[in-house]
Protein backbone atom coordinates (compact mmCIF):
# COMPACT_ATOMS: atom_id res chain seq x y z
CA UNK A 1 12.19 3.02 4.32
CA UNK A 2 9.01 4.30 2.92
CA UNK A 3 7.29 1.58 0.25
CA UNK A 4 4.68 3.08 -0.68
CA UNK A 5 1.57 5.27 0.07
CA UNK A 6 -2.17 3.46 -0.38
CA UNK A 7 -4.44 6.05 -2.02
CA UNK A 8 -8.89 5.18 -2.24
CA UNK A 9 -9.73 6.74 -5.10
CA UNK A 10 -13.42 7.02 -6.86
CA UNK A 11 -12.46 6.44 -10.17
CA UNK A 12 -9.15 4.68 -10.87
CA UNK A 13 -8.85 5.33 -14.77
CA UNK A 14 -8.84 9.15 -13.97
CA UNK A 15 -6.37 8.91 -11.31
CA UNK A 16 -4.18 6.60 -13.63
CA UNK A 17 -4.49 9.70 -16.18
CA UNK A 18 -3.53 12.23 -13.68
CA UNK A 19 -0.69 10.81 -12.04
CA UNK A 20 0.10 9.07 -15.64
CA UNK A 21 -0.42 11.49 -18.17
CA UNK A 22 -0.38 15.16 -15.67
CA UNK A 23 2.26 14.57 -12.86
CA UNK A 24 4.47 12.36 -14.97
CA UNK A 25 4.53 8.97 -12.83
CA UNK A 26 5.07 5.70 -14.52
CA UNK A 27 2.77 2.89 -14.12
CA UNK A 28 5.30 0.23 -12.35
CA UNK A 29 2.56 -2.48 -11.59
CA UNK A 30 -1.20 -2.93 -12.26
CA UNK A 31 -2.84 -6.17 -11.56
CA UNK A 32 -6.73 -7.10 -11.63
CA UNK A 33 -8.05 -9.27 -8.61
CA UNK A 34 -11.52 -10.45 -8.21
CA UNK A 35 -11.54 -7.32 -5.15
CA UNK A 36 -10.92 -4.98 -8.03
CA UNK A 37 -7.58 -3.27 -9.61
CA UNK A 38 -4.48 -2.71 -8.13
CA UNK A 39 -2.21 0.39 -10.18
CA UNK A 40 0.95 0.88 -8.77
CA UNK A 41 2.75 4.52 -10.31
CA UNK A 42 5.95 5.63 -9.22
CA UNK A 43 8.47 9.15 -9.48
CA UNK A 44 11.31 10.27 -8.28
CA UNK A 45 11.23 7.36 -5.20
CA UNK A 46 7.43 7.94 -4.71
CA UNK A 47 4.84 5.14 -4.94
CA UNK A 48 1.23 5.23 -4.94
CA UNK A 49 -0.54 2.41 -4.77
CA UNK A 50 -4.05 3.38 -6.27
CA UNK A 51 -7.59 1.21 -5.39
CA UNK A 52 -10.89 2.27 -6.37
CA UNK A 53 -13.83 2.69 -3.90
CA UNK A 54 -16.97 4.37 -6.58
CA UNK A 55 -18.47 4.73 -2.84
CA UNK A 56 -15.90 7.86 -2.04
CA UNK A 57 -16.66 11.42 -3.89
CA UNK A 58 -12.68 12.41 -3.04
CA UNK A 59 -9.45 10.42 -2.60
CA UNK A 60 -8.21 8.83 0.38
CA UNK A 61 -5.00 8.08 2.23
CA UNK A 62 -5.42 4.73 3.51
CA UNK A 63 -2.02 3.86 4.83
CA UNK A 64 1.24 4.39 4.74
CA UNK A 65 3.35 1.50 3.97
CA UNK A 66 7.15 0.50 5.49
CA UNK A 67 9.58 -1.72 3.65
CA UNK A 68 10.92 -4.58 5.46
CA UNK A 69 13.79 -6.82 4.92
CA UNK A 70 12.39 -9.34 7.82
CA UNK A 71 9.02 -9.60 8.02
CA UNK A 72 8.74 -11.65 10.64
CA UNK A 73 11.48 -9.83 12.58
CA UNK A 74 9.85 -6.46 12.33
CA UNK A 75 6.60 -7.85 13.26
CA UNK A 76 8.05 -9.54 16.73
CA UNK A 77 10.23 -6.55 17.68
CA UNK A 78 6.76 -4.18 16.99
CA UNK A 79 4.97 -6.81 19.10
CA UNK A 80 7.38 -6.81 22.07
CA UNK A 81 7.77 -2.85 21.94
CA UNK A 82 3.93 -2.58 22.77
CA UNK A 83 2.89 -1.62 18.79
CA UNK A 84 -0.90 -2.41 18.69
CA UNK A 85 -1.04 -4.54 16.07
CA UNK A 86 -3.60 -5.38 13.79
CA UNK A 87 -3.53 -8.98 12.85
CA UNK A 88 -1.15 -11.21 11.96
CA UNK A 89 1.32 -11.36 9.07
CA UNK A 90 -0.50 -12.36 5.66
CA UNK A 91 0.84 -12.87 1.97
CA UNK A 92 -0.71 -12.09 -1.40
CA UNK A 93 0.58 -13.26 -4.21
CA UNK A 94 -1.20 -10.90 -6.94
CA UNK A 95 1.44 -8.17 -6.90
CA UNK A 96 4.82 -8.09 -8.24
CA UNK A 97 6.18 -11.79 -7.48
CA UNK A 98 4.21 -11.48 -3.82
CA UNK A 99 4.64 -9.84 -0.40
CA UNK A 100 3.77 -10.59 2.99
CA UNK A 101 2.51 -8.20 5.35
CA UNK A 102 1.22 -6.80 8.55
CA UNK A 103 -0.58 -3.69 10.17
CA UNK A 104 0.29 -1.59 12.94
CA UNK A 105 -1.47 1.24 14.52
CA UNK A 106 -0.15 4.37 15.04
CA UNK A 107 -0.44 7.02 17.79
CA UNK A 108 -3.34 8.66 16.05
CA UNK A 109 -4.68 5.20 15.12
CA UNK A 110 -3.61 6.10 11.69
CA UNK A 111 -2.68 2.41 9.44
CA UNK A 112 0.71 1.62 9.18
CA UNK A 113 1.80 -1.42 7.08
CA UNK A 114 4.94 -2.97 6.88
CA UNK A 115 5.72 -5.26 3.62
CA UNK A 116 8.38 -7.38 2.40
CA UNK A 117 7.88 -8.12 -1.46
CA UNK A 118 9.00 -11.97 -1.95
């Protein structure tokens, strides 16, 4: 169920040459927006999805992200089981062939996305 995990990180080309070049992950999207780079790298069932913010001095978790079959079924069932929700469902179209979206908060207040890629 997980999709991936969102990771802030200062400098993007030396995380792509960690996980690339030291862990072993391959590099199974990267896309340029005018918010900055996206760099998807995936092993073994793990994904990272890797953003650069120069403002941090160490990495980041910024969310955890849930696959969904039925976006907008997920997001009503959440709604009517009390999840505190953050927003409504969105769609970008600058990764992979698109996704749509949506943002929970959990117990901690900790992110939680859900994502269906289209």
């Amino acid at each position: 169920m997980l999709d991936h995990i969102n990771l802030a990180v200062p400098n993007i080309e030396e995380a792509e040459d960690f996980y690339v070049n030291t862990l072993g992950f391959t590099i199974s999207g990267d896309f340029q927006t005018p918010n900055g780079r996206y760099l998807f790298v995936s092993k073994d069932g793990v994904t990272y999805e890797i953003v650069e913010n120069t403002e941090l001095k160490t990495a980041k978790v910024g969310h955890i992200a849930l696959k969904s079959d039925d976006i907008e079924k997920d997001y009503n069932t959440l709604k009517v089981n009390g999840a505190k929700m953050r927003g409504q469902i969105g769609q970008v179209n600058f990764i992979f062939n698109g996704a749509k979206f949506f943002f929970i908060e959990g117990a901690a207040g900790e992110p939680i996305e859900y994502i269906q890629l289209l």
